[in-house]
N, C-alpha and C. Protein backbone atom coordinates (compact mmCIF):
# COMPACT_ATOMS: atom_id res chain seq x y z
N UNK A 1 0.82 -1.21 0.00
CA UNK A 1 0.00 0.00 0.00
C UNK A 1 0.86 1.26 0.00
N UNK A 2 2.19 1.24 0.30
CA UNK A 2 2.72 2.41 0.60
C UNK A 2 3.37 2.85 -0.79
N UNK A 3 3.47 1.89 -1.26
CA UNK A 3 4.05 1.59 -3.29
C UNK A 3 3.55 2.84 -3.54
N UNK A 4 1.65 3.09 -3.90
CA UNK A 4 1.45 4.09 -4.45
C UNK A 4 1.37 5.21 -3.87
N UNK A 5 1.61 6.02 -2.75
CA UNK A 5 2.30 7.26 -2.06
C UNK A 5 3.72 7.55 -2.49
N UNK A 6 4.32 6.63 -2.25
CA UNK A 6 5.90 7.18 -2.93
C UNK A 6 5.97 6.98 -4.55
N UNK A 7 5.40 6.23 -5.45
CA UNK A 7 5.46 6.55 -6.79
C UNK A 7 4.87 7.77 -7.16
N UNK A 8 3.31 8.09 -6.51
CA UNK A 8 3.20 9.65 -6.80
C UNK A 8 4.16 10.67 -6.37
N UNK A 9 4.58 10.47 -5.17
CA UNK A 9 5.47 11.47 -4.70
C UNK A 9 6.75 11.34 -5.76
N UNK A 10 7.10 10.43 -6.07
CA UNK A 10 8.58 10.30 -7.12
C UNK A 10 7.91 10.70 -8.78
N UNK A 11 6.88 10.47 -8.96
CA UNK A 11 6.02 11.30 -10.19
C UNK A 11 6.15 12.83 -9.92
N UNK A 12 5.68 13.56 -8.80
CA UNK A 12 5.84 14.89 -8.36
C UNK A 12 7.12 15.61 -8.75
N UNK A 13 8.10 15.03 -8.10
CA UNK A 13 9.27 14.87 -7.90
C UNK A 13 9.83 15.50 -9.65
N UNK A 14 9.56 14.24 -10.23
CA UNK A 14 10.12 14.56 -11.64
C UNK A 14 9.54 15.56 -12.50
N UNK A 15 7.98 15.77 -12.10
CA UNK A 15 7.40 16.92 -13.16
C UNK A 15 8.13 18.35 -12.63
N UNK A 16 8.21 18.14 -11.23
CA UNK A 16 8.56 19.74 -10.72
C UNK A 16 10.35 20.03 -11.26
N UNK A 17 11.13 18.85 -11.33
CA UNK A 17 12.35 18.52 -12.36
C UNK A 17 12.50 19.24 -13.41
N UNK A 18 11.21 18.51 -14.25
CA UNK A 18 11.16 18.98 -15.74
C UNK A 18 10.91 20.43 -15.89
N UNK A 19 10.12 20.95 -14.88
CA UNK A 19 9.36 22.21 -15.09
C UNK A 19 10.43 23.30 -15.00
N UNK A 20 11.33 22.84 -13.85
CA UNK A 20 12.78 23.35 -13.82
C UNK A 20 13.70 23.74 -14.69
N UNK A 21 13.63 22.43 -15.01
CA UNK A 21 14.86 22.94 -16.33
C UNK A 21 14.38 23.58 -17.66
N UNK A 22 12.60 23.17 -17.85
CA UNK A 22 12.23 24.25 -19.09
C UNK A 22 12.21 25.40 -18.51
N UNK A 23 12.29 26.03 -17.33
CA UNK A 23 12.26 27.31 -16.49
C UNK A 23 13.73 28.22 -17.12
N UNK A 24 14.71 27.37 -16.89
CA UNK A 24 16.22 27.54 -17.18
C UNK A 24 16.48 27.86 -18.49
N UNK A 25 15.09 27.83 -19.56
CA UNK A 25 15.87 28.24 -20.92
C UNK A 25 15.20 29.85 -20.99
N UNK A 26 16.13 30.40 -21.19
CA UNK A 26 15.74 31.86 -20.91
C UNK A 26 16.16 32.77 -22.32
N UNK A 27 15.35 33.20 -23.63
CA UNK A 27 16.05 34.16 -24.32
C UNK A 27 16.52 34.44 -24.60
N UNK A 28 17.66 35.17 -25.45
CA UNK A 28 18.72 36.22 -25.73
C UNK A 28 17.92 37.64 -24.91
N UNK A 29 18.60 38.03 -23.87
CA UNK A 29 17.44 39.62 -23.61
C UNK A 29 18.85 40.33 -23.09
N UNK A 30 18.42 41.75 -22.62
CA UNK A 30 19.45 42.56 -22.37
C UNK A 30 18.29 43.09 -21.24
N UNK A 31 19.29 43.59 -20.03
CA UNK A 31 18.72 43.75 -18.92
C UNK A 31 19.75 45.20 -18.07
N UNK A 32 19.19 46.44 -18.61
CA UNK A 32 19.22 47.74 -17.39
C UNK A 32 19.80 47.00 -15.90
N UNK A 33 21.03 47.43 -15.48
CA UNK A 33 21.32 47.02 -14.31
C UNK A 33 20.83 47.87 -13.39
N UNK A 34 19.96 49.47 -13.51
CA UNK A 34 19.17 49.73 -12.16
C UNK A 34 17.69 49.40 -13.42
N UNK A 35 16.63 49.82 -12.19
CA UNK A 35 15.66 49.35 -12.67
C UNK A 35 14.61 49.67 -14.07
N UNK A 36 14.19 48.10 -14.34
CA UNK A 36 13.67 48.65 -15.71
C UNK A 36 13.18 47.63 -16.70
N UNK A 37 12.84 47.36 -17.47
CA UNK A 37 12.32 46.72 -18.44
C UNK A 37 13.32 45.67 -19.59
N UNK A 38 13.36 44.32 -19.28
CA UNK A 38 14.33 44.04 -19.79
C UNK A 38 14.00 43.86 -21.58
N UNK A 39 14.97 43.99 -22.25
CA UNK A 39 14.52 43.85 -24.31
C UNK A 39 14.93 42.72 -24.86
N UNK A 40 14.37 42.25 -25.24
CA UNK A 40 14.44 40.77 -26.41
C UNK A 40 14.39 41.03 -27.96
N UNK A 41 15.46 41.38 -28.12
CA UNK A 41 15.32 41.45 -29.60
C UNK A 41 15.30 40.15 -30.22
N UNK A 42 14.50 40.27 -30.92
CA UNK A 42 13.44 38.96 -32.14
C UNK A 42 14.70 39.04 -33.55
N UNK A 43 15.95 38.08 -33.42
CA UNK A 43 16.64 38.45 -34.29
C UNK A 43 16.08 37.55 -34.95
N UNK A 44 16.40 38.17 -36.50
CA UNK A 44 15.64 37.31 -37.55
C UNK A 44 16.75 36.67 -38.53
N UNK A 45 18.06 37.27 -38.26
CA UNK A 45 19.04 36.54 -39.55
C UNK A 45 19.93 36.43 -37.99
N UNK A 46 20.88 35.15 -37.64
CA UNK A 46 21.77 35.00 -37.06
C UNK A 46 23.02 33.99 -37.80
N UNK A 47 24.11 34.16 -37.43
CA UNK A 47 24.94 33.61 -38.36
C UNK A 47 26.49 33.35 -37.13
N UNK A 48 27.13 32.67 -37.99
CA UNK A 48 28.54 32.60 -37.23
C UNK A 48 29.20 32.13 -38.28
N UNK A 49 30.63 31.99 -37.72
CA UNK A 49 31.89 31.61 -38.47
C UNK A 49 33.01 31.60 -37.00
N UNK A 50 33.91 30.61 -37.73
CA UNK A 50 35.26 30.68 -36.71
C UNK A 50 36.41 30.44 -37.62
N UNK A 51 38.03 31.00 -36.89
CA UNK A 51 38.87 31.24 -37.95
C UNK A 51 39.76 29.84 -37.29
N UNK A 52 41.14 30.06 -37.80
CA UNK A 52 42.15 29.01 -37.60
C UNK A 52 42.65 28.91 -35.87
N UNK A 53 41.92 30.02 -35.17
CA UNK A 53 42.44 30.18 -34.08
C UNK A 53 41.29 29.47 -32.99
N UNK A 54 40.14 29.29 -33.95
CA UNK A 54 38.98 28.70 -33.05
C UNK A 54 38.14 29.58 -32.53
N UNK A 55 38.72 30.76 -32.75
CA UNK A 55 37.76 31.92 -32.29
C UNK A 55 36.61 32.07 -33.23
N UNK A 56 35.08 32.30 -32.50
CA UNK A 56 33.79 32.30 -33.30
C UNK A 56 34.08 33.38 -32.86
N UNK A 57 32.86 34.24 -34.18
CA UNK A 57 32.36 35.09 -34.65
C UNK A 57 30.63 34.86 -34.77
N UNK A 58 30.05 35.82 -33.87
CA UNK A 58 28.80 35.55 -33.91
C UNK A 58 28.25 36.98 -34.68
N UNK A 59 27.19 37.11 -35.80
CA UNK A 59 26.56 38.46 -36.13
C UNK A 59 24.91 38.14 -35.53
N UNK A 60 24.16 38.86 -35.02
CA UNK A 60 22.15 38.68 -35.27
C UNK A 60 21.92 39.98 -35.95
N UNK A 61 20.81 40.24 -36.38
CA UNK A 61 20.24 41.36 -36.89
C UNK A 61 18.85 41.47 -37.03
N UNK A 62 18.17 42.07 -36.91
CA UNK A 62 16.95 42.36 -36.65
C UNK A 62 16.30 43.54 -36.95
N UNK A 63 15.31 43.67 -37.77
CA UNK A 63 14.75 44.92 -38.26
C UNK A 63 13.39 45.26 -37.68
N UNK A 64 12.79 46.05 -36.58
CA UNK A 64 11.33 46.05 -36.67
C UNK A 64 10.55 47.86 -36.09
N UNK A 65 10.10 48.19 -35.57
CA UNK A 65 9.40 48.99 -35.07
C UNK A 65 9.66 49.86 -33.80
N UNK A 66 10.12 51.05 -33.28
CA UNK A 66 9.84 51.33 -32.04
C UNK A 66 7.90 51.07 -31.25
N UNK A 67 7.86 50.58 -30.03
CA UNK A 67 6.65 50.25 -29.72
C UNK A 67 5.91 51.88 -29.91
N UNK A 68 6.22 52.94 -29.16
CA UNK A 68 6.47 54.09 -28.26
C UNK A 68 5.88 55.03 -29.89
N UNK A 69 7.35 55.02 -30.96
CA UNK A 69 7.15 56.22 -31.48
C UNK A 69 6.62 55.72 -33.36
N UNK A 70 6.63 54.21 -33.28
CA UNK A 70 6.70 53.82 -34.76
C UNK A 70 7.68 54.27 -35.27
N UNK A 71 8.81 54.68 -34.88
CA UNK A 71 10.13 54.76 -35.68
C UNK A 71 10.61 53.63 -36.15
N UNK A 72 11.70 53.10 -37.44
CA UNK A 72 11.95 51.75 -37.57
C UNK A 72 13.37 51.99 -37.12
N UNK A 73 13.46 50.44 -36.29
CA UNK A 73 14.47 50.43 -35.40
C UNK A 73 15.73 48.94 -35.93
N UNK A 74 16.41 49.22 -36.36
CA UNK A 74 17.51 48.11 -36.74
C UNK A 74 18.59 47.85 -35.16
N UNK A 75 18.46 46.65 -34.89
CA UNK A 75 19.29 45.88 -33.93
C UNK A 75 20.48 44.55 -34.45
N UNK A 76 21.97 45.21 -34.26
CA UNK A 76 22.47 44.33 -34.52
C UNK A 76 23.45 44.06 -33.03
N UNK A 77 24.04 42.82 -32.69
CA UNK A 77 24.85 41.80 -31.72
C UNK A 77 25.74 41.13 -32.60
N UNK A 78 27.13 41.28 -32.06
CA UNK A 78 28.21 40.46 -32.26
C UNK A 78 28.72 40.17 -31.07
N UNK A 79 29.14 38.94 -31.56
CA UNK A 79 29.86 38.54 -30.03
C UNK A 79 30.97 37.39 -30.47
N UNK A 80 32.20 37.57 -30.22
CA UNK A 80 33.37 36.96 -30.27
C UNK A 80 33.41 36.16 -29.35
N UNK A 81 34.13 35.15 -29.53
CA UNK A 81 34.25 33.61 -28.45
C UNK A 81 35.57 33.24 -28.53
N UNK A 82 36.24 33.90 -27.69
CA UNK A 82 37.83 33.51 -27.90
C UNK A 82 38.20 32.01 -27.25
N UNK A 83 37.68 31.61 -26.11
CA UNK A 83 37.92 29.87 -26.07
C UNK A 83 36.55 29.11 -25.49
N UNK A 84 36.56 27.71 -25.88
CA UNK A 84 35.22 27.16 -25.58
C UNK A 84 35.54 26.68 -23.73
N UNK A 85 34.68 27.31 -23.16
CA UNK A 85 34.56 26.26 -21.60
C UNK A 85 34.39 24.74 -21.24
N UNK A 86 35.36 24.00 -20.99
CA UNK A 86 35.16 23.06 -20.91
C UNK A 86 35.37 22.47 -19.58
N UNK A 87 34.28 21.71 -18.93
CA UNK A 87 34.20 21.16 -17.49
C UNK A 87 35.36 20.61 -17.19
N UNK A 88 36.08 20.32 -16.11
CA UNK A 88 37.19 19.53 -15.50
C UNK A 88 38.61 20.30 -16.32
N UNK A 89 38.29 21.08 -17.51
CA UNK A 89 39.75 21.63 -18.45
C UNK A 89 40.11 23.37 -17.97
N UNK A 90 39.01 23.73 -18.36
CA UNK A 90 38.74 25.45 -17.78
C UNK A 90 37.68 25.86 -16.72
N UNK A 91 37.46 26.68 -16.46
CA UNK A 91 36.88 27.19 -15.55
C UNK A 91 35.36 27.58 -15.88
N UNK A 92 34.61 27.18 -15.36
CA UNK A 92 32.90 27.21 -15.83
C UNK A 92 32.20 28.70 -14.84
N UNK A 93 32.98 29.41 -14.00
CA UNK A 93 32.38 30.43 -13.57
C UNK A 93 32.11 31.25 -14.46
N UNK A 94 30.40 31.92 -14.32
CA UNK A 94 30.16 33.46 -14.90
C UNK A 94 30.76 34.39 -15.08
N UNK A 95 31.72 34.28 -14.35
CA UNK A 95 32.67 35.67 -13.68
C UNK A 95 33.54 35.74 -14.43
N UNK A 96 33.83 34.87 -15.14
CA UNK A 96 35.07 34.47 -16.20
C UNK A 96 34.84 35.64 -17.36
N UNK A 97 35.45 35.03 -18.53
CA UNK A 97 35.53 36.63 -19.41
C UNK A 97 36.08 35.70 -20.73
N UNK A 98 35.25 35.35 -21.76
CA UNK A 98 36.00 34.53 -22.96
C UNK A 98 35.22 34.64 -23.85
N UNK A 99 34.51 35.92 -24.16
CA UNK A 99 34.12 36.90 -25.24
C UNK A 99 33.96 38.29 -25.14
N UNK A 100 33.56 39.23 -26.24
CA UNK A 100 33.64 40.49 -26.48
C UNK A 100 32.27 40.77 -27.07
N UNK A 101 31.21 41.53 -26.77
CA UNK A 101 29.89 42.06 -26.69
C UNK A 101 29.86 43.59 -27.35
N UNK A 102 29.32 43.35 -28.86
CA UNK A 102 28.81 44.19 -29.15
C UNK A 102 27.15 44.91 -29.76
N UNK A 103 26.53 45.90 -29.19
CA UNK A 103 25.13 46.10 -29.48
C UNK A 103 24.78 47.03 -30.17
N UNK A 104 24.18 47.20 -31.34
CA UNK A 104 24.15 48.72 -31.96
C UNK A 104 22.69 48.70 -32.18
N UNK A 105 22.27 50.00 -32.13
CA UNK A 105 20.67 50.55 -31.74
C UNK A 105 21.38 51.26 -32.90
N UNK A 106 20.59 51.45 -34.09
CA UNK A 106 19.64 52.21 -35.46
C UNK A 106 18.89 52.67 -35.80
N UNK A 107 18.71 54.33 -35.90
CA UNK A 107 17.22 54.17 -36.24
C UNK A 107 17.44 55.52 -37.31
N UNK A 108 16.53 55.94 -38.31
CA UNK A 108 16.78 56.80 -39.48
C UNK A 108 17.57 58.48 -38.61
N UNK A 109 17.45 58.60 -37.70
CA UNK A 109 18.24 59.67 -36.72
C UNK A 109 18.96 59.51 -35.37
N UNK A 110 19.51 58.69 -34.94
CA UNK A 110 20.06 58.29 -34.04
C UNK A 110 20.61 57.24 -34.00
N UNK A 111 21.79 56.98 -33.51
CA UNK A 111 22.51 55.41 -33.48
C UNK A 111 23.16 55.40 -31.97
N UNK A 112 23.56 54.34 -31.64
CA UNK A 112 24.40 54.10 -30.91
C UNK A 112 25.12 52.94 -30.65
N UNK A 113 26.17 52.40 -29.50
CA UNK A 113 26.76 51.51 -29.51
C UNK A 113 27.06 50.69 -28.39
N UNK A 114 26.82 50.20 -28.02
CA UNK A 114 27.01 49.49 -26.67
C UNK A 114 27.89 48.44 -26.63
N UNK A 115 29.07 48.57 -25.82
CA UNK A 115 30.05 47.92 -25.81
C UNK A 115 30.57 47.08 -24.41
N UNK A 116 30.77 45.96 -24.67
CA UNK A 116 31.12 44.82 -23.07
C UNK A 116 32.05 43.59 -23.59
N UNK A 117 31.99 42.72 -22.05
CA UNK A 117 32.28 41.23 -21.85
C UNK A 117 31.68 40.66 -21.88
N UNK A 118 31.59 39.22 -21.99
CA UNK A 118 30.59 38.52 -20.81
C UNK A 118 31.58 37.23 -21.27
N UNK A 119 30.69 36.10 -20.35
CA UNK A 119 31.25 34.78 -20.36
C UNK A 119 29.82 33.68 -21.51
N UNK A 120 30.29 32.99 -22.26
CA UNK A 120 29.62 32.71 -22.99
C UNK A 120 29.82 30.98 -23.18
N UNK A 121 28.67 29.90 -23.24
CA UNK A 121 29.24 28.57 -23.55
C UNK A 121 28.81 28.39 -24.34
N UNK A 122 29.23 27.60 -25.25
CA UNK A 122 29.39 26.98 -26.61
C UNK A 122 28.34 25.38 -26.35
N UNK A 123 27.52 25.29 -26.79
CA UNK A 123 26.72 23.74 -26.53
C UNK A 123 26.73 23.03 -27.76
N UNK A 124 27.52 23.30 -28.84
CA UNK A 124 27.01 22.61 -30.24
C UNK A 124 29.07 22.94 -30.28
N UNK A 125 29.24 21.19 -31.29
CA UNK A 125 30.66 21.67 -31.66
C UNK A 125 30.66 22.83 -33.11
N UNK A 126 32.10 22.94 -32.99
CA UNK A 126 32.72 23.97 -33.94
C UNK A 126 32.38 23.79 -35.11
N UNK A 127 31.52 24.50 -36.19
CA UNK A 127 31.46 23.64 -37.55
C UNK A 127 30.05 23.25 -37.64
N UNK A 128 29.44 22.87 -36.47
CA UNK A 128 28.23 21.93 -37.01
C UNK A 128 27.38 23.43 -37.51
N UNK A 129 26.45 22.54 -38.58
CA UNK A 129 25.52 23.53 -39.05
C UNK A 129 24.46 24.49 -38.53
N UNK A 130 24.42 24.27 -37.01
CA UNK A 130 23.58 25.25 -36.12
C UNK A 130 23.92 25.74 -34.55
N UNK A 131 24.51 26.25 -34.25
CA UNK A 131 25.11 26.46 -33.41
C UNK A 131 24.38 26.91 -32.37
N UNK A 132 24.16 26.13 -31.15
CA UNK A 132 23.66 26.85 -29.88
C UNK A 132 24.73 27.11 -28.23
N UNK A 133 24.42 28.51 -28.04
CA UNK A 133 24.75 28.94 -27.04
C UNK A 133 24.14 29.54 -26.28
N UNK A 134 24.66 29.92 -24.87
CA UNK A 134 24.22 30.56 -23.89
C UNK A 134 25.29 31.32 -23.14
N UNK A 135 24.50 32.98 -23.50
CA UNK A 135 25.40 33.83 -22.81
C UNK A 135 24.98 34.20 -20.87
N UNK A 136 26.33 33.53 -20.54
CA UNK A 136 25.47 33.41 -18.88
C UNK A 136 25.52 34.67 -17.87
N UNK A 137 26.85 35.51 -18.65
CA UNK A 137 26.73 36.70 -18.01
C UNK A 137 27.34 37.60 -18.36
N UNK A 138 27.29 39.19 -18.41
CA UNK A 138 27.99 39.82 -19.17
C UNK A 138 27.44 41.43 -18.99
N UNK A 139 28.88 42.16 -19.24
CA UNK A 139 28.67 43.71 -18.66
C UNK A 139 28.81 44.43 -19.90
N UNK A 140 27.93 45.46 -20.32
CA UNK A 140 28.15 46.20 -21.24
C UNK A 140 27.53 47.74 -21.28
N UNK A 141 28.05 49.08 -21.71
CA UNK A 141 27.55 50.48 -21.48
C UNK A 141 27.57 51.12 -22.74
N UNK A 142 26.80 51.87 -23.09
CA UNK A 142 27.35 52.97 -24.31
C UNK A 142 28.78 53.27 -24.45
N UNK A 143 29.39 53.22 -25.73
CA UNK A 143 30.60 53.81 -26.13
C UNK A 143 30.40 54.74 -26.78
N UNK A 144 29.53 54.49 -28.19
CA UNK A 144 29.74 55.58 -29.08
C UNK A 144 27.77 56.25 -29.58
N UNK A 145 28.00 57.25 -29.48
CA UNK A 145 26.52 57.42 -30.06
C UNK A 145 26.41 58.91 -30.86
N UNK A 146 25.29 58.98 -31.20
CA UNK A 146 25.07 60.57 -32.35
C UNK A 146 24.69 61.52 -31.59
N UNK A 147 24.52 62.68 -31.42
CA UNK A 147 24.07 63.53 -29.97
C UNK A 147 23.02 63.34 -30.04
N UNK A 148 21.76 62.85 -30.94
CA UNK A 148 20.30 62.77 -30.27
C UNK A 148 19.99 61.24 -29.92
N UNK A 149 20.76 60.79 -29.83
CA UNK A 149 20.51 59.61 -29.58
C UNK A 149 20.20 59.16 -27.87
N UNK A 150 18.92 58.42 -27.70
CA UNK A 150 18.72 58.73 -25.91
C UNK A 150 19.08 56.91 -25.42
N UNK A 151 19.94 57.37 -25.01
CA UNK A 151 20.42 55.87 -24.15
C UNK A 151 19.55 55.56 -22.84
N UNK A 152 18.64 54.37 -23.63
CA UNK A 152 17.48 54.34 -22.26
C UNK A 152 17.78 52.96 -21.36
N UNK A 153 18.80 52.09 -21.64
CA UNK A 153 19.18 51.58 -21.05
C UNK A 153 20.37 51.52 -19.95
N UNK A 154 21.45 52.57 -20.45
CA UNK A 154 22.44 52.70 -19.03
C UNK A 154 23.17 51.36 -19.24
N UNK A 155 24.07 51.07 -17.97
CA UNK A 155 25.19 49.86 -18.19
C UNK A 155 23.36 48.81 -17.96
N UNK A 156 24.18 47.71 -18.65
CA UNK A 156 23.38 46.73 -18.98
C UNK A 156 23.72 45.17 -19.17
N UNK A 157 23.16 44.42 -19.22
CA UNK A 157 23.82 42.66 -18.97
C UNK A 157 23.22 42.47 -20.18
N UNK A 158 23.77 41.59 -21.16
CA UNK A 158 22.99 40.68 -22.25
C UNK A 158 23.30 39.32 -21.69
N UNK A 159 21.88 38.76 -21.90
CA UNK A 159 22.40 37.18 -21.66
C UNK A 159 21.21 36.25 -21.63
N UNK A 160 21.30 34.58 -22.09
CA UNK A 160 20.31 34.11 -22.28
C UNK A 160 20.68 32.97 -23.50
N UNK A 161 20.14 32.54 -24.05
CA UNK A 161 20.26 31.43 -25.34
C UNK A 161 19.88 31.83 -26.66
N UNK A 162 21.06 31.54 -27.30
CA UNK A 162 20.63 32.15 -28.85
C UNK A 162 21.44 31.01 -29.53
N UNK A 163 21.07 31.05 -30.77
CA UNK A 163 20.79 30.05 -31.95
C UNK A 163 21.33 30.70 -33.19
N UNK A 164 23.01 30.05 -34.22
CA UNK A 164 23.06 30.65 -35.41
C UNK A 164 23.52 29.53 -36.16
N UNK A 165 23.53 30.07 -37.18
CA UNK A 165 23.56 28.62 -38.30
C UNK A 165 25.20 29.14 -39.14
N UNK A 166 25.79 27.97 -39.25
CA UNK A 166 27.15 28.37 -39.77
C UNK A 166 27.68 28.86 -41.20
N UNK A 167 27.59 30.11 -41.50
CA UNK A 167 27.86 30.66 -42.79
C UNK A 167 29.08 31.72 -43.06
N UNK A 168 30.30 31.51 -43.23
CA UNK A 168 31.36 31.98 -43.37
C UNK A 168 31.49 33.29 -44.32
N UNK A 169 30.40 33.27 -44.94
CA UNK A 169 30.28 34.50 -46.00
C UNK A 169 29.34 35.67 -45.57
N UNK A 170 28.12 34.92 -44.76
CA UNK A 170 27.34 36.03 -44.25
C UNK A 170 27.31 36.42 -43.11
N UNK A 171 28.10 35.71 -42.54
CA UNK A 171 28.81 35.93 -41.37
C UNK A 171 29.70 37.41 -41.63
N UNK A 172 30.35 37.44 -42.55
CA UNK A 172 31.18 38.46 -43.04
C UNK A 172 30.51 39.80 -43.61
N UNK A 173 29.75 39.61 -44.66
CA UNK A 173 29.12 40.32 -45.16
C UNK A 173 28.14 41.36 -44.18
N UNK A 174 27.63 40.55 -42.93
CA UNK A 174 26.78 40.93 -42.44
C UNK A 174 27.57 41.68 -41.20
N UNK A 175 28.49 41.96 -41.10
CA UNK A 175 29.43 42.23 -39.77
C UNK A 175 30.22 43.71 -40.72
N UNK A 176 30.47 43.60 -41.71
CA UNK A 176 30.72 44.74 -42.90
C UNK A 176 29.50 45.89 -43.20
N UNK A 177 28.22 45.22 -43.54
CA UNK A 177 27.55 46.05 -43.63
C UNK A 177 27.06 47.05 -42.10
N UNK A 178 26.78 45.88 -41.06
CA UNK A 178 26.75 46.96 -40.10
C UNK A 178 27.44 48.22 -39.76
N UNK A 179 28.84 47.92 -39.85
CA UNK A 179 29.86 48.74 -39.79
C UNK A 179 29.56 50.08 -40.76
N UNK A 180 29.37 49.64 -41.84
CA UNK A 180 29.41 50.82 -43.10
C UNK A 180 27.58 51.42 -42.97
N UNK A 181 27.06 51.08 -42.16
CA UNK A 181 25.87 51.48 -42.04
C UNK A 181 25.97 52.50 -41.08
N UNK A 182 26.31 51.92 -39.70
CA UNK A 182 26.45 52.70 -38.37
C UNK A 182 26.80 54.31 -39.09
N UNK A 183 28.03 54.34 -39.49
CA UNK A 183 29.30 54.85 -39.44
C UNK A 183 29.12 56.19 -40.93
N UNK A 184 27.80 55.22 -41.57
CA UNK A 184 27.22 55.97 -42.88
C UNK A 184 26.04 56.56 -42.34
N UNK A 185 25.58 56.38 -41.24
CA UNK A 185 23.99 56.91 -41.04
C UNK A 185 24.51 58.18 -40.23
N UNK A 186 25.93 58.16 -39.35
CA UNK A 186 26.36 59.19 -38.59
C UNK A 186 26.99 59.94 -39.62
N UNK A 187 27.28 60.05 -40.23
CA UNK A 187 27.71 61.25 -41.54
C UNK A 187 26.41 61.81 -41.67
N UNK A 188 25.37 61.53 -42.33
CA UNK A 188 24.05 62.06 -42.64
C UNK A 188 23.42 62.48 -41.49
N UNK A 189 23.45 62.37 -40.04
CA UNK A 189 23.08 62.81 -39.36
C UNK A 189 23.59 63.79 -38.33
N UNK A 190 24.19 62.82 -36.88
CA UNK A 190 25.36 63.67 -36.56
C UNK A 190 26.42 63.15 -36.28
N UNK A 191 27.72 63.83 -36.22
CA UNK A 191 29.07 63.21 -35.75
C UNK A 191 28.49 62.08 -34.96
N UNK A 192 29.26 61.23 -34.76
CA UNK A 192 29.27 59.93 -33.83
C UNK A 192 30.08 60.78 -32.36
N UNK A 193 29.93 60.54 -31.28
CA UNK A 193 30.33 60.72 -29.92
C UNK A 193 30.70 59.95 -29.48
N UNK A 194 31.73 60.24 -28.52
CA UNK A 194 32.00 58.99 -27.84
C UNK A 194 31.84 58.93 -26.14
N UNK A 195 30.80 58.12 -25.92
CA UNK A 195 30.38 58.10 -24.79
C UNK A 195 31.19 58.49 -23.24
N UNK A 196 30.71 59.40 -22.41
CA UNK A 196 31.61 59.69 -21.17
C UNK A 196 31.69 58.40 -20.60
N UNK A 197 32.44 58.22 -20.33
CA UNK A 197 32.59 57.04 -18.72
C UNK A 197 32.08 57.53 -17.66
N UNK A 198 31.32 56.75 -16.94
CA UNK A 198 30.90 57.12 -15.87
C UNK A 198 31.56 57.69 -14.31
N UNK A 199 31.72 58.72 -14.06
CA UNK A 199 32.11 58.99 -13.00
C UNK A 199 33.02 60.21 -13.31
N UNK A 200 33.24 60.48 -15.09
CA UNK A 200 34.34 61.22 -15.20
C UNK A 200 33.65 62.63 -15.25
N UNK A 201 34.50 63.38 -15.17
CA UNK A 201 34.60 65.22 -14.80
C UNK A 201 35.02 65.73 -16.29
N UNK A 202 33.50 66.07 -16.97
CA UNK A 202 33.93 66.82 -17.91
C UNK A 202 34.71 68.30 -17.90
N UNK A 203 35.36 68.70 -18.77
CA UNK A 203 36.65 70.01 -18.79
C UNK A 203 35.01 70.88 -18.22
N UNK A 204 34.01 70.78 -18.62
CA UNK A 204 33.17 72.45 -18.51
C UNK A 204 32.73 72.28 -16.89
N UNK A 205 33.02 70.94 -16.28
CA UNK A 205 32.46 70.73 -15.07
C UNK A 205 34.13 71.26 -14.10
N UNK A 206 35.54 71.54 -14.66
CA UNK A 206 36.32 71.79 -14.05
C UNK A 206 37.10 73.45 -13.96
N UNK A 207 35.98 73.94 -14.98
CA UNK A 207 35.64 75.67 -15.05
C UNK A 207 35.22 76.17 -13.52
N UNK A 208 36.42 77.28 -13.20
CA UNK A 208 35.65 77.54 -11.92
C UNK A 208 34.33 78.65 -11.88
């Protein structure tokens, strides 16, 4: 009689398991480190490539809408993977640092750039035709932006699970055009800036 009390309880057991670990798959999102609304950009082309050194190259890109003003808003992410984490070989802490985070906000008058670390694992080998990862943690702030451009996020974390398929050409192509876009939309609009660091004393703030 006691058989079926502990098989339900070991049934319990495993659904609250499962529910767990589908809990654990979390997005690609970017998250305001004071408070605020975290963003999921819906990338629609993602891609990678890696060279002789093993280092990936990740591009996403994404074209859609401000909610707020109906402005159209282009989102692109790169992210470099200089070595893969491997259990019992390297070190599996967050805290670690074995990529380079980049975010650029687009829109027909304003750009900007958001620049970081984070620690990133590799779950699919090198090469295979779809590549999944998860970025587990990672610091990133404005570097460069146009003067109307309104940075509504502040320093910020990207991180979460994203998905690219292995293409060595559009991988390229697509990491080129951003560049010549950014860099072409700030000519037509305004100089590009380069973001203060936080904490620093601009020259007009050292006017007595």
């Amino acid at each position: 009689m006691l058989l079926k009390p502990i098989a339900r309880l070991l049934f319990l057991l495993l659904a609250l398991a499962l529910l767990s670990a589908c809990g654990i798959y979390t997005p690609l999102q970017i998250e305001p480190t004071r408070k605020g609304p975290a963003i999921q950009p819906r990338f629609a082309d993602s891609f990678y490539s890696y060279d002789r050194d093993q280092t990936l190259s990740f591009v996403m890109r994404s074209k859609g809408a401000d909610a707020a003003t109906g402005q159209p808003v282009e989102q692109v992410a790169t992210i470099r993977v200089f070595w893969r984490p491997k259990g019992g070989v390297t070190t599996l802490n967050p805290s670690a640092l074995n990529a380079t985070i980049r975010y650029v906000v687009m829109t027909p008058d304003a750009q900007g750039i958001y620049e970081g670390a984070g620690f990133v694992l590799l779950n699919s080998k090198t090469g295979e035709a779809k590549m999944r990862a998860r970025i587990m943690d990672s610091d990133m702030r404005l570097t460069q932006k146009t003067s109307n451009f309104n940075d509504t996020l502040g320093r910020a974390r990207m991180k979460g699970y994203f998905t690219a398929a292995y293409n060595d050409e559009k991988t390229a192509q697509m990491l080129l055009q951003a560049q010549q876009e950014f860099f072409g939309r700030t000519l037509t609009s305004n100089s590009p800036e380069t973001a203060p660091t936080p904490g620093a004393t601009s020259p007009a703030e050292k006017l007595p």
